[in-house]
Protein backbone atom coordinates (compact mmCIF):
# COMPACT_ATOMS: atom_id res chain seq x y z
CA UNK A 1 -16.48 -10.20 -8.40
CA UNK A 2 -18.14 -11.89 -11.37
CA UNK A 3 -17.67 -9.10 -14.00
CA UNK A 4 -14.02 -9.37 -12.69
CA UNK A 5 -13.79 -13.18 -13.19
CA UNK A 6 -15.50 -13.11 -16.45
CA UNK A 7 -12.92 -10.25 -17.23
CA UNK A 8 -10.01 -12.64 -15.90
CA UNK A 9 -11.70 -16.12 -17.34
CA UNK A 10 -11.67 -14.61 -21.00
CA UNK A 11 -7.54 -13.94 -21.24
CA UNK A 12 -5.82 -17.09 -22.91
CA UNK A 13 -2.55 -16.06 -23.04
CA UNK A 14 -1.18 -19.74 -24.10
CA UNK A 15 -0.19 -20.43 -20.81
CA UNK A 16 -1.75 -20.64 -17.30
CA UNK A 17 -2.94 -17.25 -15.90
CA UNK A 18 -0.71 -15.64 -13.30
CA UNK A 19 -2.82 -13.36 -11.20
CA UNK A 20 -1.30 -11.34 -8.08
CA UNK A 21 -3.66 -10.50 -5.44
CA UNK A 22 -1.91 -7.24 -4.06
CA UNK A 23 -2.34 -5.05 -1.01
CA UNK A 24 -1.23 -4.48 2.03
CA UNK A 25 -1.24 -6.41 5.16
CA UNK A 26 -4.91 -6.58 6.31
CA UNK A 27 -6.77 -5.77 3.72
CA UNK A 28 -8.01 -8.97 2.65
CA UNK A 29 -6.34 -10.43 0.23
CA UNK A 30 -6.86 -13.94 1.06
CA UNK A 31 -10.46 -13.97 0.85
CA UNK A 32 -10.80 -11.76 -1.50
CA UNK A 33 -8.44 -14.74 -3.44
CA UNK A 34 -10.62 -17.23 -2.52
CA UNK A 35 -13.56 -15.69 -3.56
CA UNK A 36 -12.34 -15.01 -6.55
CA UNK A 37 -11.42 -18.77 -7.09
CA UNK A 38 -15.22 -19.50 -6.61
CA UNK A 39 -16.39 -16.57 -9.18
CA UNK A 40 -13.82 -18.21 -11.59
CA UNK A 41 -14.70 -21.68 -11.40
CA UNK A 42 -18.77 -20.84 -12.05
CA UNK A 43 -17.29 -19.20 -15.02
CA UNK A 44 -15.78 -22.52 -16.35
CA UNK A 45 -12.48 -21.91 -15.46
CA UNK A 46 -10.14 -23.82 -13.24
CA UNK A 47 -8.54 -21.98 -10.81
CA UNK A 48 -6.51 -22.18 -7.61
CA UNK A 49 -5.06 -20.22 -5.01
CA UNK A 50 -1.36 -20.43 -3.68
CA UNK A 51 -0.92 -19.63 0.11
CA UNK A 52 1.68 -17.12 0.42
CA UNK A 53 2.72 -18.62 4.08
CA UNK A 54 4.46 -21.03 2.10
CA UNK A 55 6.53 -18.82 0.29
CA UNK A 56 8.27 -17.23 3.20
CA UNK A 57 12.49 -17.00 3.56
CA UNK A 58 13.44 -19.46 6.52
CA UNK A 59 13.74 -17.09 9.56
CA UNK A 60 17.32 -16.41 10.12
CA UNK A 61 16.92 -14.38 7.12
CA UNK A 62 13.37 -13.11 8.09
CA UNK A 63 14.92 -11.63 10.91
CA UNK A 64 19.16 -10.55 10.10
CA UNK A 65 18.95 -7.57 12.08
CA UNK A 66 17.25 -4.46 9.77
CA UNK A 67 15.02 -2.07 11.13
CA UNK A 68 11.49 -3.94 11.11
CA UNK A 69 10.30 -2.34 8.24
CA UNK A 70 12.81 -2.40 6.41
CA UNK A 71 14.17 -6.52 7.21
CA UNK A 72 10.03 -7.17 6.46
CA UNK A 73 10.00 -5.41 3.14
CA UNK A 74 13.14 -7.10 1.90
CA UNK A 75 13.42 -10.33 3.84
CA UNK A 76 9.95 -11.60 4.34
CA UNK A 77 9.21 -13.63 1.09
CA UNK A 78 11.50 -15.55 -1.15
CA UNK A 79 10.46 -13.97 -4.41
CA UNK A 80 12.89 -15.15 -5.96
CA UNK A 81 12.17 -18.65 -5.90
CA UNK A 82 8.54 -17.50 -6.29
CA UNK A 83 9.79 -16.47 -9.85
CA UNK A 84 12.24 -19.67 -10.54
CA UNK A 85 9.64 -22.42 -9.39
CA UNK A 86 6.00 -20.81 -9.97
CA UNK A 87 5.64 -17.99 -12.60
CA UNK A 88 8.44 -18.85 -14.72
CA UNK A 89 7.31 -22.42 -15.01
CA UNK A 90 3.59 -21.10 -15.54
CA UNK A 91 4.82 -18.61 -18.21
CA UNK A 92 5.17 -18.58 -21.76
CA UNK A 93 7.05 -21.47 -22.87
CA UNK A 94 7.16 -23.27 -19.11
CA UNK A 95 6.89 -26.65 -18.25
CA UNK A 96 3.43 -25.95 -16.31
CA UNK A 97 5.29 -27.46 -13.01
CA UNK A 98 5.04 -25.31 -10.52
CA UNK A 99 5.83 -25.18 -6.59
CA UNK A 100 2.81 -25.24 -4.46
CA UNK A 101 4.93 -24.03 -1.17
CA UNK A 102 8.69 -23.87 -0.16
CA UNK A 103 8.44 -23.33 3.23
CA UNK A 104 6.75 -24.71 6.32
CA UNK A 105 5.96 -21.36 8.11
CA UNK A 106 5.47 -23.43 11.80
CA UNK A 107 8.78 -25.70 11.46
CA UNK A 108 10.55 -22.77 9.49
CA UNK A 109 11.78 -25.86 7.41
CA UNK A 110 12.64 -25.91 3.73
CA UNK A 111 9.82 -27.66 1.86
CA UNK A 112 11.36 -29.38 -1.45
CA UNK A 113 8.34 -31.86 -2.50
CA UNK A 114 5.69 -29.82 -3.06
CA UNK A 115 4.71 -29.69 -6.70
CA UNK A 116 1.80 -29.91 -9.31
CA UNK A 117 0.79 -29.27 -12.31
CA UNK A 118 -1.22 -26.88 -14.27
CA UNK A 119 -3.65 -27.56 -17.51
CA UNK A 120 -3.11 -24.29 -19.89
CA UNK A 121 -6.08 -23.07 -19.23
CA UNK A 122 -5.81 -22.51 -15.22
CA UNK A 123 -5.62 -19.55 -13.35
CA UNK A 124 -3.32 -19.35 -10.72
CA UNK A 125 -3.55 -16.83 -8.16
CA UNK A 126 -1.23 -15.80 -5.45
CA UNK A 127 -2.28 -13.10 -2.84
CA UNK A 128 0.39 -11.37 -1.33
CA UNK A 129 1.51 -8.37 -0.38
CA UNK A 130 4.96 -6.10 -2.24
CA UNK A 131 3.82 -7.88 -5.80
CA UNK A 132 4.93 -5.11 -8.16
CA UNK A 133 8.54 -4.84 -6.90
CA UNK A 134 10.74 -4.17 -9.30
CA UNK A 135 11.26 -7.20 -12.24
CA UNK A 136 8.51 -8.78 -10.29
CA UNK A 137 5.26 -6.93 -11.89
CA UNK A 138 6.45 -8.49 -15.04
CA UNK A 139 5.85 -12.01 -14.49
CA UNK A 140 2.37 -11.33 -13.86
CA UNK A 141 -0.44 -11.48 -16.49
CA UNK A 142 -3.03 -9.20 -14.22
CA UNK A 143 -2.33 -7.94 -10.82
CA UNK A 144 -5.57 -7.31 -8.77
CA UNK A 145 -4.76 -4.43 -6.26
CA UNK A 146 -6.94 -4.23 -2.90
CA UNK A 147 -7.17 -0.58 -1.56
CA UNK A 148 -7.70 -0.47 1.56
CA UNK A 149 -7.41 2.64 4.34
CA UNK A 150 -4.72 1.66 6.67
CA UNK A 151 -6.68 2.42 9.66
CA UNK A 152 -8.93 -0.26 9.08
CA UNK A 153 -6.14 -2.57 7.29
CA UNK A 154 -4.53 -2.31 10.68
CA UNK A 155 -7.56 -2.73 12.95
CA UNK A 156 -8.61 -6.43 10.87
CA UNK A 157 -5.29 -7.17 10.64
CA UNK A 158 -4.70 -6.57 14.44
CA UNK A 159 -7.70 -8.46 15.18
CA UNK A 160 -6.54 -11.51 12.82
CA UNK A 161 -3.04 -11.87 14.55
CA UNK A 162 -3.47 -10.48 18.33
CA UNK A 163 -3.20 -14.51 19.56
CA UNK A 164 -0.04 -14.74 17.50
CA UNK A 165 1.56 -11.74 18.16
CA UNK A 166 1.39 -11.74 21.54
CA UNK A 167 -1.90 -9.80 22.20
CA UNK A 168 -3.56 -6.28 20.92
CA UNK A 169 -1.18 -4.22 22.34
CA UNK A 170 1.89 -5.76 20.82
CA UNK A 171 -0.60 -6.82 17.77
CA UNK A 172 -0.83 -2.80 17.48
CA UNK A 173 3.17 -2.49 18.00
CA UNK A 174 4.21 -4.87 15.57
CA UNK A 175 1.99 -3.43 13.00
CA UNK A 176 3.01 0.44 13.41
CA UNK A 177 6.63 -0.96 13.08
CA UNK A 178 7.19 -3.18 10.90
CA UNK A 179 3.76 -4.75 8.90
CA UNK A 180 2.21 -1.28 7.99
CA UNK A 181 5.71 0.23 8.28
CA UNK A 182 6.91 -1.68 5.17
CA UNK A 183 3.92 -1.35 3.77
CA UNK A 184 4.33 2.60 3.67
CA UNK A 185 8.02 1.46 2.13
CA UNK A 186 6.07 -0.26 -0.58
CA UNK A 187 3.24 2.23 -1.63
CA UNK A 188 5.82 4.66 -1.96
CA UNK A 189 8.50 2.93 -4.12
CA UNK A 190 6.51 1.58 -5.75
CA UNK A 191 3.37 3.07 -6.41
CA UNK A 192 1.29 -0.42 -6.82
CA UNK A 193 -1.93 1.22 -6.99
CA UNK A 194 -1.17 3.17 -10.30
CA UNK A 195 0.25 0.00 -12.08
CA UNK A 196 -2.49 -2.47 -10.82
CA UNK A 197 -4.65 -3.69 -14.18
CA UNK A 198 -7.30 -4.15 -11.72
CA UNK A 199 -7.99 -1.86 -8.05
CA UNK A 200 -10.92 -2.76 -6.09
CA UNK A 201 -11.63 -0.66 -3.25
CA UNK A 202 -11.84 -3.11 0.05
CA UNK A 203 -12.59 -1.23 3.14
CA UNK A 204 -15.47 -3.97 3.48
CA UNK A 205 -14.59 -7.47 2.05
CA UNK A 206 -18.54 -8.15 2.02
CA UNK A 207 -18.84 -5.32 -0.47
CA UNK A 208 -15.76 -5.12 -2.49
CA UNK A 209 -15.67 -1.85 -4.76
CA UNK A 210 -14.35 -2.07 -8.89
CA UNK A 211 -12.64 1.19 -8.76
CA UNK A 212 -10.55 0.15 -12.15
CA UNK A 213 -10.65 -2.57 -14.54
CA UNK A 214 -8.15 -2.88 -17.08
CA UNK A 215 -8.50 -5.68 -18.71
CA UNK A 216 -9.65 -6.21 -22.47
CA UNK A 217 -13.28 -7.08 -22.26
């Protein structure tokens, strides 16, 4: 984690850093994210972490009646306005005003007001899954892909959403057919582990594994 911040912490592209946190669903991108904040900022560099929950589509088009897989891969985030109102701003030549969210996940209202800005020298991370779709991967200055065996992706991310999903045994359904399902959609489109800069190996978040790194040193 610190070789990787140090890695991260020495680009200066002449704007803020966009960094995707990739993977699929379970394997830990969000702490991994927020570690990696921390292993930034003792390198001197500001950094922050966007919540993905707040980039989400409102859900009557989360849900317009796709297979599950299919309606999650396509519908579930608004990367779109991801583009328009955080990495285009944070690019080269952007005003540095970015959206911090654009949806309320709980109210499944539009969130309009939400807005900060960043110094040049920030890093701005965002850890979702489906990163490298298409046009996407190229608003990204470094994309950090988490490999993770989708057994055990599916068993933590079971565990993490049984109370919302309605308990493990529709935890387990709702993964095998439409979470994991669209992730399977994903790694084979798109191949995201080939064209990751970075891919850590994260069976165990406690021990996260630098399988590739690159990134000039």
């Amino acid at each position: 984690m610190d070789l990787l911040a140090r890695r991260l912490g020495a680009l200066s592209p002449g704007h803020p850093l966009r960094v995707g946190v990739d993977g699929v669903c379970g394997a830990g991108k969000t702490r991994f994210a927020r570690d990696l904040v921390g292993a930034l900022a003792r390198t001197g560099r500001d950094a922050v972490q966007l919540d993905s929950d707040g980039f989400h589509h409102v859900r009557e088009v989360r849900r317009r009646g796709k297979d599950p897989a299919r309606g999650y891969y396509d519908d579930a985030y608004d990367f779109d306005r991801l583009v328009t109102d955080v990495l285009l701003p944070l690019g080269p030549g952007g005003s540095r005003r970015y959206a911090t969210r654009i949806h309320d996940l709980e109210t499944d209202a539009v969130v309009d007001d939400a807005w900060a800005r960043a110094s040049e020298n920030s890093v701005v991370l965002f850890d979702c899954t489906f990163l490298q779709r298409g046009g996407l991967r190229d608003h990204w200055d470094a994309v950090v892909f988490l490999d993770a065996d989708l057994a055990i992706a599916r068993a933590r991310g079971v565990a993490r959403d049984r109370e919302q999903l309605g308990g493990d045994d529709a935890a387990r359904a709702a993964y095998d057919a439409r979470y994991l399902a669209a992730c399977r959609i994903y790694l084979d489109e798109e191949r995201p582990v080939a064209r990751a800069d970075v891919v850590v190996g994260h069976d165990d978040p406690s021990k996260p594994e630098l399988r590739r790194l690159d990134l000039p040193a």
